[in-house]
Protein backbone atom coordinates (compact mmCIF):
# COMPACT_ATOMS: atom_id res chain seq x y z
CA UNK A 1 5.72 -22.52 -11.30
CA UNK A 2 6.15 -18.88 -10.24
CA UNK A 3 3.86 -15.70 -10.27
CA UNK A 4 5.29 -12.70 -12.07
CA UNK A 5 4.19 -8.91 -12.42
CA UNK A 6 2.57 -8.06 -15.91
CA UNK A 7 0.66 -5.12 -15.28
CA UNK A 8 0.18 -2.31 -12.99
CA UNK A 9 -2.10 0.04 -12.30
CA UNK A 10 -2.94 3.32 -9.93
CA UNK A 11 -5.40 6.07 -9.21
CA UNK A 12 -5.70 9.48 -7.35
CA UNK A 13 -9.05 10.90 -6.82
CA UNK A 14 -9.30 14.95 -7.41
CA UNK A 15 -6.50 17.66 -7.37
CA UNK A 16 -3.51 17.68 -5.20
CA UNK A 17 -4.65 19.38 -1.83
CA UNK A 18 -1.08 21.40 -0.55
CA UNK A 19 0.19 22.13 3.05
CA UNK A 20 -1.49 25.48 2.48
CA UNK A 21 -4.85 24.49 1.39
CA UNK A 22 -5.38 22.28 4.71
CA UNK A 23 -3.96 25.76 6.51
CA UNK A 24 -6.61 27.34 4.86
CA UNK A 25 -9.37 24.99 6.11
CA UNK A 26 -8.66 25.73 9.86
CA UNK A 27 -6.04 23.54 10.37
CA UNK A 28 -3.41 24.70 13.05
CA UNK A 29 -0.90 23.98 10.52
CA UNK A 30 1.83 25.21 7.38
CA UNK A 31 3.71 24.33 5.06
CA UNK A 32 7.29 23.97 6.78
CA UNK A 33 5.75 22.24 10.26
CA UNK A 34 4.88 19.48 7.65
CA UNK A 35 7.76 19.41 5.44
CA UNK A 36 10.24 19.40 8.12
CA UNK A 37 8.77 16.84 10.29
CA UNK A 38 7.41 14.63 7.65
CA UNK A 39 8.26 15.61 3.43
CA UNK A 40 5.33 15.82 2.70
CA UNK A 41 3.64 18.82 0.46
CA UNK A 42 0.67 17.57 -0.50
CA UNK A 43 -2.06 14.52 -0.57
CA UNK A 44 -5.29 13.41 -2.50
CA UNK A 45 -8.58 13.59 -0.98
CA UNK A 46 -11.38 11.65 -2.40
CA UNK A 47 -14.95 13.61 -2.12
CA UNK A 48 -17.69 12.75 0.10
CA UNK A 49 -18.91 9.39 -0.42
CA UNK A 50 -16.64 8.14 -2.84
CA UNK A 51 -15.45 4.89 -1.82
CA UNK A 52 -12.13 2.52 -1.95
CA UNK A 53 -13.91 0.40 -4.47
CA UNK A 54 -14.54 3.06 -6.98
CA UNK A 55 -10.55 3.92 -6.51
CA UNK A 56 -9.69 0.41 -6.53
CA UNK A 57 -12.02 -0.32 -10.06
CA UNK A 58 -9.64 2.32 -11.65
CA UNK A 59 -6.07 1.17 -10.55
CA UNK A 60 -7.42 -2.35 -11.20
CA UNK A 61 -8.72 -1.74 -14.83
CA UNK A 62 -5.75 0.24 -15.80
CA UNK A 63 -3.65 -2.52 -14.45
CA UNK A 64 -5.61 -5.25 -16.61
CA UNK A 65 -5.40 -3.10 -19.60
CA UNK A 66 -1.50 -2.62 -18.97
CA UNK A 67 -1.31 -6.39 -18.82
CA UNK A 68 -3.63 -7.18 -21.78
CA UNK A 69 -6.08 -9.53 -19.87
CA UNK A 70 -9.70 -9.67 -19.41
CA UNK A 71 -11.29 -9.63 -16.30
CA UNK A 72 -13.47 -12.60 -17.11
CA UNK A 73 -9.57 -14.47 -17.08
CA UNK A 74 -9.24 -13.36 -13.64
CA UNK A 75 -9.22 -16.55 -10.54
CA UNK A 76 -8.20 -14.50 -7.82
CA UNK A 77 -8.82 -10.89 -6.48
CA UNK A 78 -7.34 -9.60 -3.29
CA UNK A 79 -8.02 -6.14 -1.54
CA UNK A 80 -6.54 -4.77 0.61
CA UNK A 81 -7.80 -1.66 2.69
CA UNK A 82 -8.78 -0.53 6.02
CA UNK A 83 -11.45 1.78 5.04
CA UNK A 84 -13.96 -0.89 3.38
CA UNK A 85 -17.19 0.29 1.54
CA UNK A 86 -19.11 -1.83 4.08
CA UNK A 87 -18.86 -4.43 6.82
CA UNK A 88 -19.66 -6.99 4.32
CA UNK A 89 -19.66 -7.71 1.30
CA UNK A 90 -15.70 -7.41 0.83
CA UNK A 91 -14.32 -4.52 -1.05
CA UNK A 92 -13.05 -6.84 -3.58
CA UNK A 93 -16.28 -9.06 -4.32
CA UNK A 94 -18.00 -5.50 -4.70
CA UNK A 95 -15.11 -4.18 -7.19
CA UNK A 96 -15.74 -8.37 -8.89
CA UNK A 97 -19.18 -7.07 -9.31
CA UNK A 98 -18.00 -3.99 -11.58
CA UNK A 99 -15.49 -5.86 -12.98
CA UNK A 100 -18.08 -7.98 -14.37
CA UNK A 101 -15.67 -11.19 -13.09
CA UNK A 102 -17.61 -14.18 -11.63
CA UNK A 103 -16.43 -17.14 -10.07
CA UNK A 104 -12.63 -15.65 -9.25
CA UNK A 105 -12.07 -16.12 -5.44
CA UNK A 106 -12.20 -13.17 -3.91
CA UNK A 107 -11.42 -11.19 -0.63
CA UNK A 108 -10.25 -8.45 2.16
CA UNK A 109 -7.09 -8.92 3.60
CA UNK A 110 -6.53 -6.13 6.73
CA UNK A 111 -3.09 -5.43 6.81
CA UNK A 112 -3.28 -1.63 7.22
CA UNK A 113 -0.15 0.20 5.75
CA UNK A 114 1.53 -3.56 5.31
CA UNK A 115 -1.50 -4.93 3.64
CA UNK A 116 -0.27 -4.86 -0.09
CA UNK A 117 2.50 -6.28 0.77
CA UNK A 118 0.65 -9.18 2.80
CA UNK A 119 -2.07 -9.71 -0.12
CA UNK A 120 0.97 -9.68 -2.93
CA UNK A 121 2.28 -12.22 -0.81
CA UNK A 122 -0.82 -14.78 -0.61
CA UNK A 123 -1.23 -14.17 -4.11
CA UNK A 124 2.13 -15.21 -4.68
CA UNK A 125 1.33 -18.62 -3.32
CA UNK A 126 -1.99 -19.16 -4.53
CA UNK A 127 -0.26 -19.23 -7.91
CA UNK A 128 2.97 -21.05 -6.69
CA UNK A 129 0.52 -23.58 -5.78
CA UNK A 130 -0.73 -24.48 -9.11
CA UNK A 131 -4.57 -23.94 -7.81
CA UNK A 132 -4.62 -20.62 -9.98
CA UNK A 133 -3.19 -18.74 -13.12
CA UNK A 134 -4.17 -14.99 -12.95
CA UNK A 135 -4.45 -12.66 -9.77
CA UNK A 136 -5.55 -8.88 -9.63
CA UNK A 137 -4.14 -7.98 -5.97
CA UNK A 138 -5.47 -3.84 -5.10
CA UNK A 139 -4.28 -1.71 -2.44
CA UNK A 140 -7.56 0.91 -1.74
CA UNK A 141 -8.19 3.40 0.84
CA UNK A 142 -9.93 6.78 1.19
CA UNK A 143 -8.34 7.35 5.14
CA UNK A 144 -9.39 10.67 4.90
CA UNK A 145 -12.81 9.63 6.08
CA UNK A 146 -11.14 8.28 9.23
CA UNK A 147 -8.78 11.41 10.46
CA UNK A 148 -9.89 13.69 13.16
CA UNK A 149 -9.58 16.75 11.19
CA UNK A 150 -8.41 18.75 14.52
CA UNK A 151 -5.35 16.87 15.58
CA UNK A 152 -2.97 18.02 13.61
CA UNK A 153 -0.33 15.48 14.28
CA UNK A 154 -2.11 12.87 12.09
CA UNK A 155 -4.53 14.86 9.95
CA UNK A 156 -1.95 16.33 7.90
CA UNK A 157 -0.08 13.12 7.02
CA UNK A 158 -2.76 10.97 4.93
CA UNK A 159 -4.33 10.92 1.84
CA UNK A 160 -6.30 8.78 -0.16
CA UNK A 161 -5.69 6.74 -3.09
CA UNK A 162 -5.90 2.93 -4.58
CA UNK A 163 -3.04 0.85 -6.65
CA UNK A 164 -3.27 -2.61 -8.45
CA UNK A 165 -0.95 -5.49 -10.01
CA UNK A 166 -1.68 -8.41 -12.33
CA UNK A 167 -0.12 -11.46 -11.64
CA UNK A 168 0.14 -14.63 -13.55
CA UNK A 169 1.55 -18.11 -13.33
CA UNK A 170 4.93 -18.25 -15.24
CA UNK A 171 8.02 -20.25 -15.89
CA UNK A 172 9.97 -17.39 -15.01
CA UNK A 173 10.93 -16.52 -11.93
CA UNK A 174 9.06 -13.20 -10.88
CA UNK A 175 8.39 -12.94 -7.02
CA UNK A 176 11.30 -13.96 -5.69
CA UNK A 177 10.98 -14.09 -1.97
CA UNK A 178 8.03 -12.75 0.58
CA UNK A 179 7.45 -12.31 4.19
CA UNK A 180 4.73 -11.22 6.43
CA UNK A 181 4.86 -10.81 10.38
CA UNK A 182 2.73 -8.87 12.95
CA UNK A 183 3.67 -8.22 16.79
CA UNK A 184 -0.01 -7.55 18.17
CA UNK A 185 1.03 -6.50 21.53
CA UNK A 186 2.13 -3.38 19.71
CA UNK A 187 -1.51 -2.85 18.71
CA UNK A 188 -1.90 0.70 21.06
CA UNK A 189 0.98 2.64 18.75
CA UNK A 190 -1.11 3.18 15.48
CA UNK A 191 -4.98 2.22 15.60
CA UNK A 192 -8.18 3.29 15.12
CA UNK A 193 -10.07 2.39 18.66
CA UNK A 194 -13.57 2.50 17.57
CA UNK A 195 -16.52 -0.03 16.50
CA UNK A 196 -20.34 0.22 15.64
CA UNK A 197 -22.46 -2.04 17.72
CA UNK A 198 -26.01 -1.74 17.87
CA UNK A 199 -26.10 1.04 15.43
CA UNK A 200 -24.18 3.28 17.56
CA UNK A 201 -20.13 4.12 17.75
CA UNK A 202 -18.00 2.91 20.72
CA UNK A 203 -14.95 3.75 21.54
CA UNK A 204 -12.81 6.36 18.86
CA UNK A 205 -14.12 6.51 15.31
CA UNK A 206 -10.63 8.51 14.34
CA UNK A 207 -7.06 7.03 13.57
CA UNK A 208 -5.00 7.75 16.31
CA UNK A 209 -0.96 7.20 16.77
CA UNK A 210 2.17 7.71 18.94
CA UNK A 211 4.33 8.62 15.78
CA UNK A 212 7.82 8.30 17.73
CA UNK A 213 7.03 5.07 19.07
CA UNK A 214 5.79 4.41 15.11
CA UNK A 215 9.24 5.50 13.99
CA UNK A 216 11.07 3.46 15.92
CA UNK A 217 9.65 0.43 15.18
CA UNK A 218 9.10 1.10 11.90
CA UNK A 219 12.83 1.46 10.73
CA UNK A 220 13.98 -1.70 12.94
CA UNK A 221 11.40 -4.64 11.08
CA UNK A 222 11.27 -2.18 7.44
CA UNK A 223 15.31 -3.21 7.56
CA UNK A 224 14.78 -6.80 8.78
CA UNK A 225 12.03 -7.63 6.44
CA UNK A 226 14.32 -6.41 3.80
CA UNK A 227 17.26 -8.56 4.69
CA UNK A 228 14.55 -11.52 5.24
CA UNK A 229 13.80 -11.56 1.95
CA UNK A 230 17.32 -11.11 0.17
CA UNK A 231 18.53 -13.45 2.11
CA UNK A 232 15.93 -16.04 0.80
CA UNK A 233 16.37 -15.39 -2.47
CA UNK A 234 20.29 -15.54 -2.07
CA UNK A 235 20.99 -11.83 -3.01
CA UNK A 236 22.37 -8.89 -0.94
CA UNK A 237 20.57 -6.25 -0.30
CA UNK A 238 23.31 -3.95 -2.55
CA UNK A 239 21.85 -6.50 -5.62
CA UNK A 240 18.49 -4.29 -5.63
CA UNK A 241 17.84 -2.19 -8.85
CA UNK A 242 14.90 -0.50 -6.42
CA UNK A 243 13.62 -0.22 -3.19
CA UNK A 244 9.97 1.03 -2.99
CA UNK A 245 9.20 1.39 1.11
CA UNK A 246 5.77 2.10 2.53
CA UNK A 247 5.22 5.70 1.84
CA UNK A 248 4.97 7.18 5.50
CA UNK A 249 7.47 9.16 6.63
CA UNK A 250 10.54 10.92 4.63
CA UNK A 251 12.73 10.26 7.75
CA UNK A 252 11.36 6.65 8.02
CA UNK A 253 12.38 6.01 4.18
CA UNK A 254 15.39 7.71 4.75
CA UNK A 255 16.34 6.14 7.69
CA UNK A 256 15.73 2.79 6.20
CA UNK A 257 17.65 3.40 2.84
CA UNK A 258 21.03 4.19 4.93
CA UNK A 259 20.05 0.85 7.51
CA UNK A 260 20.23 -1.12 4.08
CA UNK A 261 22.92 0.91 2.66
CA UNK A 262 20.71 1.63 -0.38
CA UNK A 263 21.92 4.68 -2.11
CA UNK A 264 19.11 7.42 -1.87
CA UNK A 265 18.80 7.17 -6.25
CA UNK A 266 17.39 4.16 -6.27
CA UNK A 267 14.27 4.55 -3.46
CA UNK A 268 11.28 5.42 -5.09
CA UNK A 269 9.59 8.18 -3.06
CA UNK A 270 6.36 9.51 -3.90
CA UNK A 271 5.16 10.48 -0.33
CA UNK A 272 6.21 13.92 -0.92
CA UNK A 273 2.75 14.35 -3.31
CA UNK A 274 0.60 11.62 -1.87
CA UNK A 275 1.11 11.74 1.67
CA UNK A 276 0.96 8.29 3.14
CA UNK A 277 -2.27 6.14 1.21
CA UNK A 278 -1.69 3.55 3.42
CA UNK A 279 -1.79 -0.25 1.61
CA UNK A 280 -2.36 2.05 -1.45
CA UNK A 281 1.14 3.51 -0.92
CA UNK A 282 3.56 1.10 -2.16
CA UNK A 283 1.55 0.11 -5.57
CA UNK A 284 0.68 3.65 -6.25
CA UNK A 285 4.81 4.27 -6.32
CA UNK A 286 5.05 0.77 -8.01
CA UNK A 287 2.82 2.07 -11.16
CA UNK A 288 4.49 5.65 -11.09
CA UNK A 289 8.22 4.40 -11.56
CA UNK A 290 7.22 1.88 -13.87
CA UNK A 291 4.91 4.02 -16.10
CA UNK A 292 7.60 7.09 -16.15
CA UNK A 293 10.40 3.99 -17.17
CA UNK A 294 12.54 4.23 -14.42
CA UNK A 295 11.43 0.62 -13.26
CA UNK A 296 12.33 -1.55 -16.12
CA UNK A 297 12.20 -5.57 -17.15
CA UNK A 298 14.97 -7.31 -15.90
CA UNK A 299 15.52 -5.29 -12.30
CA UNK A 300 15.14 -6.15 -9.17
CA UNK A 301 12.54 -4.41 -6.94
CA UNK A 302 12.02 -4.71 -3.34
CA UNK A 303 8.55 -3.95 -2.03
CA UNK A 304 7.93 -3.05 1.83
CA UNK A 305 5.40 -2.12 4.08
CA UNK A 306 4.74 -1.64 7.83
CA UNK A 307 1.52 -0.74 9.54
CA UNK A 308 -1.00 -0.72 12.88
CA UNK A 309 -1.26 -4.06 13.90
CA UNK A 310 1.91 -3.84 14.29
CA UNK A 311 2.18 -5.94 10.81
CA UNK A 312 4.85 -5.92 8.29
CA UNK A 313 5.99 -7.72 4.84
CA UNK A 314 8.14 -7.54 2.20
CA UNK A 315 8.75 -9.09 -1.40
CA UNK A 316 11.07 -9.20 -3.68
CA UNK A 317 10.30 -9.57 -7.57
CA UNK A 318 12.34 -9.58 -10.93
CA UNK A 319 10.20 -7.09 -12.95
């Protein structure tokens, strides 16, 4: 038994907000800073009090209706996000709720930028298993609502956004290979240092990150996840149709393409437009080059994150 794709799904809350517009806002910023250093030209921003759950119910019901199934036929539902509506309940049981699913398991998995990846990838072998037959897996964040808005050298580089999949038990293979790996003594390069206790915040509230020490590492496992997974499923890394990295960093993509020797046509990049959405990134550019027919049945796509933790995963699927 495998699990294969058959439907996905995204959503971006509002109008594009451009270089310029955060420029306008008081940000000691413009337009060609950002470009040059990072591609990107502009990024979604959800409004005030809108929450990764009410992105996430959109990716995920346009992701059902792609796949033609109910929700009610749903047995699993994984999230994941870092910005959660609350503590507790998860993300997912509250997007179950407007679903109007009941009885799928459901839960968080905190993964940061790798999370899709990692939840695709527990998904996967949930169904492999034989324990269930239909999975809704949702990558959901709003990060704006965790950016200091005066450093610059992070502010500018998010964006908020959610993406979804449906998976189902098949004959045919459709995931082909996954992986998933952290390094936590990495944990000071990319994290957000802060906790409420007693009603209160300790520590940093606001995502903070030593981007060349990010880079570095991010290129290095991005390639050897990528490899990881080929080689599992016997194929060479030239045998991809697509690769579809974590949308972070034009140099990081860029960088990674050439490690792999992946000709620059076939990456998908949409951080350009929606700045980096975190686990939201890689499903978001999923449902883009499918819907627009550039992904089609038959290819070979390559899925890859990497994010604070440090965490990282890959998988490989036969659309």
């Amino acid at each position: 038994m495998f699990a294969r794709l058959i439907g996905t799904g995204s959503y971006l809350p509002g109008n594009p907000v451009t270089n310029d517009d955060l420029a306008a806002r008081g940000i000691d910023t413009n337009d060609e800073w950002i470009v040059t250093r990072t591609g990107i030209r502009s990024r979604y921003l959800a409004e005030h009090g809108t929450t990764s759950s009410e992105l996430g119910l959109i990716a995920a019901q346009r992701a059902l209706e792609m796949a033609a199934v109910q929700a009610a036929d749903l047995d699993l539902i994984i999230v994941a996000t870092s910005t959660p509506d609350f503590i507790f309940p998860s993300t997912a049981c509250l997007i179950q709720g407007k679903l109007g699913n009941k009885g799928a398991a459901t839960f968080d998995v905190q993964a940061v930028c790798a999370g899709f990846t990692y939840a695709l990838g527990i998904a996967e072998k949930f169904i492999r298993s034989g324990s269930h037959k239909k999975a809704l897996v949702i990558g959901a964040e709003v990060f704006s609502r965790i950016l200091d808005w005066n450093d610059r050298g992070t502010c500018v580089l998010f964006g908020d956004g959610a993406g979804a999949v449906v998976l189902e038990a098949s004959e045919t293979p459709g995931i082909l290979a996954t992986a998933m790996h952290a390094d936590g003594s990495q944990n000071g390069i990319l994290n957000v240092p802060g906790q409420i206790c007693g009603g209160q915040v300790t520590g940093d509230p606001f995502l903070r990150m030593d981007g060349q020490a990010v880079f570095k590492f991010a290129v290095r496992v991005l390639a050897d996840v990528a490899h990881e997974v080929c080689q599992t499923a016997g194929l060479q890394t030239q045998d991809i149709d697509w690769l579809i990295p974590h949308q972070a960093n034009i140099r990081i993509i860029e960088a990674t393409g050439k490690k792999l020797g992946v000709d620059r046509d076939k990456v998908i990049v949409t951080v350009d437009r929606h700045g980096n959405t975190s686990a939201a990134s890689v499903p978001l550019a999923l449902d883009e080059a499918v819907r627009d027919g550039r992904i089609k049945r038959g290819q070979k796509v390559l899925l890859e994150g990497v994010g604070g933790g440090f965490t990282w995963g890959a998988a490989l699927l036969e659309f």
